[in-house]
N, C-alpha and C. Protein backbone atom coordinates (compact mmCIF):
# COMPACT_ATOMS: atom_id res chain seq x y z
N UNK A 1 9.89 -13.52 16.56
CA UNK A 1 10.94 -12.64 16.07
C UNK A 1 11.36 -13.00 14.64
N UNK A 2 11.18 -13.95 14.27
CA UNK A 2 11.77 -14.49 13.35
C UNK A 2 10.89 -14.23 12.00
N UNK A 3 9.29 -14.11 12.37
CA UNK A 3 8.35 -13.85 11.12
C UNK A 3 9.03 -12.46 11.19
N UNK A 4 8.93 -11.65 12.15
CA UNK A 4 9.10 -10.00 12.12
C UNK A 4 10.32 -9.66 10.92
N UNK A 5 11.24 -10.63 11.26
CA UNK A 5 12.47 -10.43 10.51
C UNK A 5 11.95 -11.21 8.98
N UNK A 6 11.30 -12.11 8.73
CA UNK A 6 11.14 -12.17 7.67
C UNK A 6 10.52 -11.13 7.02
N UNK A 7 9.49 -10.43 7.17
CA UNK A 7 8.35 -9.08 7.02
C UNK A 7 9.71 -8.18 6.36
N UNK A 8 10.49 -7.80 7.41
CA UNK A 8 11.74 -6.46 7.16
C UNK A 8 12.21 -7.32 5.54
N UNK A 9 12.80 -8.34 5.74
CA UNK A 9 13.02 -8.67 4.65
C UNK A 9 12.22 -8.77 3.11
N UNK A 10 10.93 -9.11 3.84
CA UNK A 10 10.50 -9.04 2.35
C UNK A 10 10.28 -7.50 1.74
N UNK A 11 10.03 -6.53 2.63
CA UNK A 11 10.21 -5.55 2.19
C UNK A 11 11.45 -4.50 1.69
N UNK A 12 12.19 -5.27 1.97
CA UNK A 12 13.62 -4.64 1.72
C UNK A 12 13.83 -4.96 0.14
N UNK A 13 13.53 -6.57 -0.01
CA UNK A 13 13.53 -6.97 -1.15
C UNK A 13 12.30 -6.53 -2.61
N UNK A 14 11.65 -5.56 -1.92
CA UNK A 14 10.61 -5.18 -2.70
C UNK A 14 11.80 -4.28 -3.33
N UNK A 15 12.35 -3.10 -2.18
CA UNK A 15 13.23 -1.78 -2.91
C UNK A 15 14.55 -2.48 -3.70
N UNK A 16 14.91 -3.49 -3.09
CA UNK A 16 16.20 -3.72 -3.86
C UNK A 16 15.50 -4.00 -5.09
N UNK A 17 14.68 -5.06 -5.48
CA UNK A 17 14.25 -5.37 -6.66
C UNK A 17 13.74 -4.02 -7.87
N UNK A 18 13.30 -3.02 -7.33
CA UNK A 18 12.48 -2.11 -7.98
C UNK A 18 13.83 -0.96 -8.11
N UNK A 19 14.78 -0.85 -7.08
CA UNK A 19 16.03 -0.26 -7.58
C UNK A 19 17.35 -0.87 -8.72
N UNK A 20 16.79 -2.24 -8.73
CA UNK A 20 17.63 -2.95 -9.56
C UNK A 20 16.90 -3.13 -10.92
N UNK A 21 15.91 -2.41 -10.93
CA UNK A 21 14.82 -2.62 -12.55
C UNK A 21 14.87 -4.23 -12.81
N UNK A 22 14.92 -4.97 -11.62
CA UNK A 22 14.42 -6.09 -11.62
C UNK A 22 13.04 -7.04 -11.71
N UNK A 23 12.06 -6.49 -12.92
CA UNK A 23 10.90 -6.86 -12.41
C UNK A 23 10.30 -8.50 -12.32
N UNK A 24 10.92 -9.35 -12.54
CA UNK A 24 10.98 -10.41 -11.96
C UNK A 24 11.15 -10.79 -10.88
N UNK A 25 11.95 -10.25 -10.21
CA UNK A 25 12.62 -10.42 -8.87
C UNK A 25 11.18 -9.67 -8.11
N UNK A 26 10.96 -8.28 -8.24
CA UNK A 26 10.03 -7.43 -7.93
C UNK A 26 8.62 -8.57 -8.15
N UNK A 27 8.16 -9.22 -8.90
CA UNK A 27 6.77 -9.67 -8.93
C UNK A 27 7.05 -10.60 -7.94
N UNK A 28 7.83 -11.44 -7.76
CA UNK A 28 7.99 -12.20 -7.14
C UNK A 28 8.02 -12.12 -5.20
N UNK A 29 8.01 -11.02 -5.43
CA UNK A 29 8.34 -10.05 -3.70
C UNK A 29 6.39 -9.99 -3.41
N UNK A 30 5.66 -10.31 -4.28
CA UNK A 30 3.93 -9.91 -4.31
C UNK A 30 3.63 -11.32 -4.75
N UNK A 31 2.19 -10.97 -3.75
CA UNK A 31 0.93 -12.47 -3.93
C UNK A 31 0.54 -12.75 -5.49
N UNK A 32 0.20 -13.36 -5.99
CA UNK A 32 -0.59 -13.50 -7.04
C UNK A 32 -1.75 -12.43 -6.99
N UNK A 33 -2.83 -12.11 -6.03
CA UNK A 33 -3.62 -11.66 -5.88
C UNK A 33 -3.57 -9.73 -5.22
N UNK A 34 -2.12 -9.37 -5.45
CA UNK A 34 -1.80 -8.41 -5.08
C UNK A 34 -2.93 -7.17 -5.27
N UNK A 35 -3.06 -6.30 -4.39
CA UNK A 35 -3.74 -4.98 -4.27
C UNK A 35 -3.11 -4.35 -4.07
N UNK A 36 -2.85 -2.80 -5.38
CA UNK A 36 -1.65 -2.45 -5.02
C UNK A 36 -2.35 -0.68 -5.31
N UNK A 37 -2.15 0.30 -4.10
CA UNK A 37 -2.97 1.23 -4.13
C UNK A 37 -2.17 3.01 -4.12
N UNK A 38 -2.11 3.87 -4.93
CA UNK A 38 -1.17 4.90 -5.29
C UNK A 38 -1.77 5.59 -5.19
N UNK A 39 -2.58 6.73 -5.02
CA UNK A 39 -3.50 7.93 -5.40
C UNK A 39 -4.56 7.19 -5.37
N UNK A 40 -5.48 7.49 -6.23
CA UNK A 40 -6.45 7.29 -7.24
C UNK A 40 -6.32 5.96 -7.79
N UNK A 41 -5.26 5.21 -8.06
CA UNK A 41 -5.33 4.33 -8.80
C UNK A 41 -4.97 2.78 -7.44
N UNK A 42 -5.80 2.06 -8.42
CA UNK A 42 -5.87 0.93 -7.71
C UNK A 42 -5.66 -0.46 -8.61
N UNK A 43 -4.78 -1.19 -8.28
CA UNK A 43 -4.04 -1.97 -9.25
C UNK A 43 -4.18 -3.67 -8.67
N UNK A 44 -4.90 -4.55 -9.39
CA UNK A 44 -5.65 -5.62 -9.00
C UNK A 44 -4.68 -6.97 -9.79
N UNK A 45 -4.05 -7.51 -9.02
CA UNK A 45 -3.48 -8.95 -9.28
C UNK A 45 -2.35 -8.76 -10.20
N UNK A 46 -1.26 -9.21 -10.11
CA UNK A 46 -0.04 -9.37 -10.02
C UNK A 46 0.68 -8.85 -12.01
N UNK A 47 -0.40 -9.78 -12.88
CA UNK A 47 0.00 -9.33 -13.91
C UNK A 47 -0.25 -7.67 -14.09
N UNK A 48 -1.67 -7.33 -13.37
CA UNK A 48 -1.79 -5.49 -13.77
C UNK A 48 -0.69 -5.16 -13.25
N UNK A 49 -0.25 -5.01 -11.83
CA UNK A 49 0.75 -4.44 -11.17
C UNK A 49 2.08 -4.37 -12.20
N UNK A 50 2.44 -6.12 -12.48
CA UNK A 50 3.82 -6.02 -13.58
C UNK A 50 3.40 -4.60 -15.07
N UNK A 51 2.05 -4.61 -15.53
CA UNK A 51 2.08 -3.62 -16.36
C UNK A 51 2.48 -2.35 -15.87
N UNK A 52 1.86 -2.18 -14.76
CA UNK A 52 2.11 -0.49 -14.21
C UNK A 52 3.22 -0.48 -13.76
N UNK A 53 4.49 -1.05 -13.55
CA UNK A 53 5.70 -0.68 -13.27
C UNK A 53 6.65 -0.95 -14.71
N UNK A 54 5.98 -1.86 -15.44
CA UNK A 54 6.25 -1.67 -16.83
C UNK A 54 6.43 -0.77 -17.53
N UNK A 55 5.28 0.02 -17.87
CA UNK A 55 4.50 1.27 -18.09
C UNK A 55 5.49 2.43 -17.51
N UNK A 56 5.84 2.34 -16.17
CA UNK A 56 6.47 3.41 -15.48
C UNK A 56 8.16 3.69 -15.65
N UNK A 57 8.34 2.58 -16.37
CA UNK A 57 9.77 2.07 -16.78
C UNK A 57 10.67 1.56 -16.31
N UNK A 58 9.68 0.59 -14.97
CA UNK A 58 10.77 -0.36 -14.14
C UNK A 58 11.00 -1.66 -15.41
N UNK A 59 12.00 -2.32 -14.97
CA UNK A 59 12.34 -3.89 -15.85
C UNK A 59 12.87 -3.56 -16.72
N UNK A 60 13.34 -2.82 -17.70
CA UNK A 60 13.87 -2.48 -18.61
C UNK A 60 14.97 -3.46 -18.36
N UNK A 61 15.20 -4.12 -20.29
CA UNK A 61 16.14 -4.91 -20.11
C UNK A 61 17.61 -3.95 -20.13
N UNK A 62 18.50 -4.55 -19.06
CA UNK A 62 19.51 -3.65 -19.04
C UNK A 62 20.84 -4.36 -19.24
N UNK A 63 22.14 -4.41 -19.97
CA UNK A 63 23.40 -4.66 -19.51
C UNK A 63 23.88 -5.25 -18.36
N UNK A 64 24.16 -6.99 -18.61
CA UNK A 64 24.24 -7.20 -17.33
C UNK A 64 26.02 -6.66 -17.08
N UNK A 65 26.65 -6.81 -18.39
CA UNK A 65 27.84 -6.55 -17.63
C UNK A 65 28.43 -5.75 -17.16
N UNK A 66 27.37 -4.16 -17.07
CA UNK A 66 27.77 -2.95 -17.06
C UNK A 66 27.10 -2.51 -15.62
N UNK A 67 27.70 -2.16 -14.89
CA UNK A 67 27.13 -1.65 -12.98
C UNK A 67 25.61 -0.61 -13.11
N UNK A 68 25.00 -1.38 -12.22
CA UNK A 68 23.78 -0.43 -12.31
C UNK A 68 23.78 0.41 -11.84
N UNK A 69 23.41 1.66 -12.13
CA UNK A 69 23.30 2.90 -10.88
C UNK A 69 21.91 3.65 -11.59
N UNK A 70 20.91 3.02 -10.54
CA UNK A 70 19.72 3.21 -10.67
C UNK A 70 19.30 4.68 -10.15
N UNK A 71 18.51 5.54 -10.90
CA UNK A 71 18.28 6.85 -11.03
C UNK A 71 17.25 7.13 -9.96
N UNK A 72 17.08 6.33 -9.19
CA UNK A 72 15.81 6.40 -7.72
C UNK A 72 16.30 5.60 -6.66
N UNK A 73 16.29 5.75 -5.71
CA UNK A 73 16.64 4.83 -4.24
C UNK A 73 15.67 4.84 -3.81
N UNK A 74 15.10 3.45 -3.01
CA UNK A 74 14.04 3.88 -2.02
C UNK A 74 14.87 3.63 -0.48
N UNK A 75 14.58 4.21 0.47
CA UNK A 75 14.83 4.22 1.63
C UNK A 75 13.45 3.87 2.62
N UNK A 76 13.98 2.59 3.45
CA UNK A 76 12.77 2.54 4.52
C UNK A 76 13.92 3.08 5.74
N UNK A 77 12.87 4.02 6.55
CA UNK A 77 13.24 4.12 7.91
C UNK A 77 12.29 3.32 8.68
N UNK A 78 11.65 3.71 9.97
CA UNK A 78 11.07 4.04 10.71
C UNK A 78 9.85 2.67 10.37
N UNK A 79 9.55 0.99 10.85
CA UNK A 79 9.24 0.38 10.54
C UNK A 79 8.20 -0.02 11.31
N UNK A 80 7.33 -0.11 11.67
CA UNK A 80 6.32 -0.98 12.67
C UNK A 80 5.41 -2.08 12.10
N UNK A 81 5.89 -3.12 12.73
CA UNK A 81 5.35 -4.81 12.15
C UNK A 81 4.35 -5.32 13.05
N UNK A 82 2.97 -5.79 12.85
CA UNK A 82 2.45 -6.82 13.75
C UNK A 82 2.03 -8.24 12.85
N UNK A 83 2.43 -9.06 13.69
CA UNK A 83 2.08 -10.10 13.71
C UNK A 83 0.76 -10.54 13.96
N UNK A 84 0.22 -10.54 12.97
CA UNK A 84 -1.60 -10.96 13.16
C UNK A 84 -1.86 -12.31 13.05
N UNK A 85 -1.20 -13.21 12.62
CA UNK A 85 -1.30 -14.28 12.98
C UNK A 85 -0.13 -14.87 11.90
N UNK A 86 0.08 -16.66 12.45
CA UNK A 86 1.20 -17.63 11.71
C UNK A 86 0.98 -16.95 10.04
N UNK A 87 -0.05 -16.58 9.66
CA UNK A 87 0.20 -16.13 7.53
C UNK A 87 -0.05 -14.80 7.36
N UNK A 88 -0.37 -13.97 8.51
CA UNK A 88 -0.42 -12.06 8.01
C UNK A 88 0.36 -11.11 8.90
N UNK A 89 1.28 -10.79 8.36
CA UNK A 89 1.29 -9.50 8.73
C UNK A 89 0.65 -8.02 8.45
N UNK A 90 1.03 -7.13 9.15
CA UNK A 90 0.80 -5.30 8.74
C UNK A 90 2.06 -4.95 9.19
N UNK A 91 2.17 -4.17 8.05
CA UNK A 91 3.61 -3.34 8.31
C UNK A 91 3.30 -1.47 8.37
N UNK A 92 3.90 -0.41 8.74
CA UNK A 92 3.61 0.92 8.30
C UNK A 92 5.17 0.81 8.42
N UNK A 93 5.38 1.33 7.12
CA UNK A 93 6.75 2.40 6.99
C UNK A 93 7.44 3.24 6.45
N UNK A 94 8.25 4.00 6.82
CA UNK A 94 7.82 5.84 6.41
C UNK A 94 8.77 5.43 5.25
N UNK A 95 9.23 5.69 4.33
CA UNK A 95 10.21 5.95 3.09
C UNK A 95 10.92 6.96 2.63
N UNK A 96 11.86 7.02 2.19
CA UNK A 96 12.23 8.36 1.48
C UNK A 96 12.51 7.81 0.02
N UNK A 97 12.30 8.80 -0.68
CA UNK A 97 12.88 8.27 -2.51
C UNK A 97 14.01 9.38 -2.71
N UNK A 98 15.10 8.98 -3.09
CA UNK A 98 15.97 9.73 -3.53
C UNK A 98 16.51 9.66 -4.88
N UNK A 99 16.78 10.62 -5.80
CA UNK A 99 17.31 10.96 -6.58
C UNK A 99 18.94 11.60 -7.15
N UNK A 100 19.29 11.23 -7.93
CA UNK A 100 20.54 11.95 -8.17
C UNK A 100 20.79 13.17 -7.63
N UNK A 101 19.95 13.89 -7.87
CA UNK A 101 19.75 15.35 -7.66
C UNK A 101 19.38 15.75 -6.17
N UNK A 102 18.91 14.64 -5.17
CA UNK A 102 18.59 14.81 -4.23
C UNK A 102 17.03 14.24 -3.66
N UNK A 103 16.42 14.35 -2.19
CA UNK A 103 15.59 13.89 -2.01
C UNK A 103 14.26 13.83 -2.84
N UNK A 104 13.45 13.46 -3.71
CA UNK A 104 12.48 13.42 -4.15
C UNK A 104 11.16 13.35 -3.49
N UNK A 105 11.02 11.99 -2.35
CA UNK A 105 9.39 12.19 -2.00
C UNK A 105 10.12 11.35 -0.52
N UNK A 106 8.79 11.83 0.12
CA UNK A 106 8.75 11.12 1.78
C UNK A 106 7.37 10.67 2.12
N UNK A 107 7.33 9.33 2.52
CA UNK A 107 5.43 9.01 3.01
C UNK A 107 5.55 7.86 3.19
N UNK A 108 4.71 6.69 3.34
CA UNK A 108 4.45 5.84 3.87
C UNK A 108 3.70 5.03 3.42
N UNK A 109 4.59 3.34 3.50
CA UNK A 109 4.01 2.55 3.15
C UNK A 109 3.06 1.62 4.28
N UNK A 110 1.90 1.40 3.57
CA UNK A 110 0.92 0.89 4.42
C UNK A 110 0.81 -0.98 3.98
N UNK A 111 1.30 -1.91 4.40
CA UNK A 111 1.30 -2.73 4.15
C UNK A 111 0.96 -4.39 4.56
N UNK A 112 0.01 -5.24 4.00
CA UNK A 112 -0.43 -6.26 4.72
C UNK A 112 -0.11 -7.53 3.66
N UNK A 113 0.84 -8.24 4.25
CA UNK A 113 1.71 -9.07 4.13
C UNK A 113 1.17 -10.77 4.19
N UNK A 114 1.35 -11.62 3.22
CA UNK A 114 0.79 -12.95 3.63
C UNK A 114 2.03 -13.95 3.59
N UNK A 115 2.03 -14.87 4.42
CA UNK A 115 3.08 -15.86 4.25
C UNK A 115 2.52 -17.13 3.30
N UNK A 116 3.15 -17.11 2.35
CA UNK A 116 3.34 -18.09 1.26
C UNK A 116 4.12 -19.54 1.14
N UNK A 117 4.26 -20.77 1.42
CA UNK A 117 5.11 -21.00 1.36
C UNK A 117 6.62 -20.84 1.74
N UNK A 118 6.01 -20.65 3.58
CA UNK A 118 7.02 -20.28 4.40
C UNK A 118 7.88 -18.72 4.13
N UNK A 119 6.86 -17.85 2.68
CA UNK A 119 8.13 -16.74 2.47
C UNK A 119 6.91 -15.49 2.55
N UNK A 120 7.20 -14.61 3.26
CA UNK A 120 6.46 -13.57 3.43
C UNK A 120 6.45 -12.91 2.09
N UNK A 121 4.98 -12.71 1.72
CA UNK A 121 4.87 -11.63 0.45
C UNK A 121 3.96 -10.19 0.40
N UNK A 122 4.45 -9.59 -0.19
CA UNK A 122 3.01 -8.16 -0.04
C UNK A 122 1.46 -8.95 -0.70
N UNK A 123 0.70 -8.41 0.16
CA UNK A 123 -0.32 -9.08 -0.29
C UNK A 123 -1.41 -7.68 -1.00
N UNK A 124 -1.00 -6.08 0.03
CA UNK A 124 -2.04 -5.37 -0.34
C UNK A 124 -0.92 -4.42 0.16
N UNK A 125 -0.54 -3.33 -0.57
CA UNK A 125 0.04 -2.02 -0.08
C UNK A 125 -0.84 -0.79 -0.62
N UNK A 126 -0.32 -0.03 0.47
CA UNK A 126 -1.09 2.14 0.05
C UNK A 126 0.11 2.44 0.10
N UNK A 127 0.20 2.83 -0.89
CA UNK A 127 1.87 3.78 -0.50
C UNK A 127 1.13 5.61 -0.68
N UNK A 128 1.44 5.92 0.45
CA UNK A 128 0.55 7.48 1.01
C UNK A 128 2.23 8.56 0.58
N UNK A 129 2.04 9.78 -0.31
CA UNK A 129 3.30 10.68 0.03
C UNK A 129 2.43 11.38 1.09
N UNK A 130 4.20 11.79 1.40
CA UNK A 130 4.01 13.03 2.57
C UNK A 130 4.25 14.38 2.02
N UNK A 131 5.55 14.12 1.45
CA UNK A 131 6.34 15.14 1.26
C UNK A 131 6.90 15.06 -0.64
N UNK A 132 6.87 16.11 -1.19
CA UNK A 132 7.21 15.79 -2.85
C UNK A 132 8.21 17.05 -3.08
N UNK A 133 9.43 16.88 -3.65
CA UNK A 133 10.41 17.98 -4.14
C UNK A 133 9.58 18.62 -5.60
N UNK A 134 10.17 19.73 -5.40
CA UNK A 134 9.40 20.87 -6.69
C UNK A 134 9.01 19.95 -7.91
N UNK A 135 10.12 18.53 -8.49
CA UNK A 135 10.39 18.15 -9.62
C UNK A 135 9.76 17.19 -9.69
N UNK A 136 9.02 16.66 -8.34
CA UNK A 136 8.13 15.60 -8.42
C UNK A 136 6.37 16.36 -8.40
N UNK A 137 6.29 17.18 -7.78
CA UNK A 137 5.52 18.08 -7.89
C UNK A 137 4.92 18.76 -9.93
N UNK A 138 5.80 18.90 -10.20
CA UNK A 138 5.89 18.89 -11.61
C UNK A 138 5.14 17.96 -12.59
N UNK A 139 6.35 16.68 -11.93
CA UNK A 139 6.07 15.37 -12.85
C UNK A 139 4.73 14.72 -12.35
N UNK A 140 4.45 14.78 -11.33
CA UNK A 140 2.92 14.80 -11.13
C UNK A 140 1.98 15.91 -10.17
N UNK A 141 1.83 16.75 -10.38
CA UNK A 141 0.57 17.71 -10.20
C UNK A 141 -0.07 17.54 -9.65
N UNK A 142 -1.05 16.58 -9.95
CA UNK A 142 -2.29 16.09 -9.03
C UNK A 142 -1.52 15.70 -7.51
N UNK A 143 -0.44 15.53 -7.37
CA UNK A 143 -0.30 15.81 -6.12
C UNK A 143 -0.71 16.54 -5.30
N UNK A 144 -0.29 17.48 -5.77
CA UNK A 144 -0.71 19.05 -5.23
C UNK A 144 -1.96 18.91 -4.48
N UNK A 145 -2.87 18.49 -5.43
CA UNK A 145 -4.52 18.51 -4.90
C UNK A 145 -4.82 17.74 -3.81
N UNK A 146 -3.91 16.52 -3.10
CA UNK A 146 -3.79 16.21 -2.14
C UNK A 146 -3.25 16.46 -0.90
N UNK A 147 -2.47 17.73 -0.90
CA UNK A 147 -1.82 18.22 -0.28
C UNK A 147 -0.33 17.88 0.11
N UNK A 148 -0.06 17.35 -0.94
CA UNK A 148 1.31 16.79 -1.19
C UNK A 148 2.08 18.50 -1.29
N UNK A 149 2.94 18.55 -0.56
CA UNK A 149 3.67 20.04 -0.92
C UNK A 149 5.45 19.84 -0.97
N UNK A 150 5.55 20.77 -1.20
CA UNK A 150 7.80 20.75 -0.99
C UNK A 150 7.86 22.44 -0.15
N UNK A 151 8.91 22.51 0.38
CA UNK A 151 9.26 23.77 0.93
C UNK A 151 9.83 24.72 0.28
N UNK A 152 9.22 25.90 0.41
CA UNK A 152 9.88 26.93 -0.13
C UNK A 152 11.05 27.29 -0.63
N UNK A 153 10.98 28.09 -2.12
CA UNK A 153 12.37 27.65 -2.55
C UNK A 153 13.45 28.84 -1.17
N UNK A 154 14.50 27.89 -1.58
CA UNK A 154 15.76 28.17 -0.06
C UNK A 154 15.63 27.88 1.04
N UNK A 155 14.43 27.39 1.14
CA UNK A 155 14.27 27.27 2.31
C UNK A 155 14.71 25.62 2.97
């Protein structure tokens, strides 16, 4: 019970870190040897990964003395953990991303976890969408071609 609860945790600490444009905190939540997998793109060991959330405009140095209110939430629901042995886990869990404006994307993280130095880390994630609002749809397109969709407007 106790690895299980470490697992929830380290993944919790992935979103707090990446909602706090913490990317220190955030590399630190991943292996050295991280595999980190989005679409099409596939992102190999810990310094690429820090570029592509770089790049995407996580870490930004920010004001510490001023309250953050970060322009994305991630939300885990719906969690399922196994224990594959004393140093791996697999995790699946569904997400929501939210925005100021409202829900943005829904899908699922696919995740296999190594224990480090007694501290569970991502070792290899897929993060799969399900679901994309019109404005994410927009901001990336090639969604579409995966069958990433949003619902009808009013609907």
């Amino acid at each position: 019970m106790l690895d299980r609860e470490g697992v929830r945790k380290a993944l919790s600490e992935v979103n707090f870190a990446t909602d706090g444009a913490d990317l220190q905190a955030l590399a630190e939540c991943y292996t050295e040897d991280v595999v980190f997998q989005r679409r099409d793109e596939v992102i190999r060991g810990r310094e690429a990964f820090l570029a592509f959330f770089t790049a995407r405009g996580s870490g930004k140095p920010r004001d510490p003395n001023r309250p953050h209110r970060p322009k994305l939430r991630h939300h885990m629901t719906s969690c399922k953990i196994d224990i594959v042995s004393p140093t791996e886990a697999r995790a699946q869990t569904y997400y929501m991303m939210v925005r100021p404006n409202g829900l943005d994307q829904t899908g699922m993280y696919r995740d296999t976890l190594r224990k480090v130095d007694g501290r569970w880390l991502v070792a290899h994630r897929i993060v799969e969408v399900y679901w994309g609002s019109a404005a994410l749809l927009a901001r990336e397109p090639e969604l579409a071609a995966i069958g990433v969709h949003s619902p009808p407007a009013g609907a």
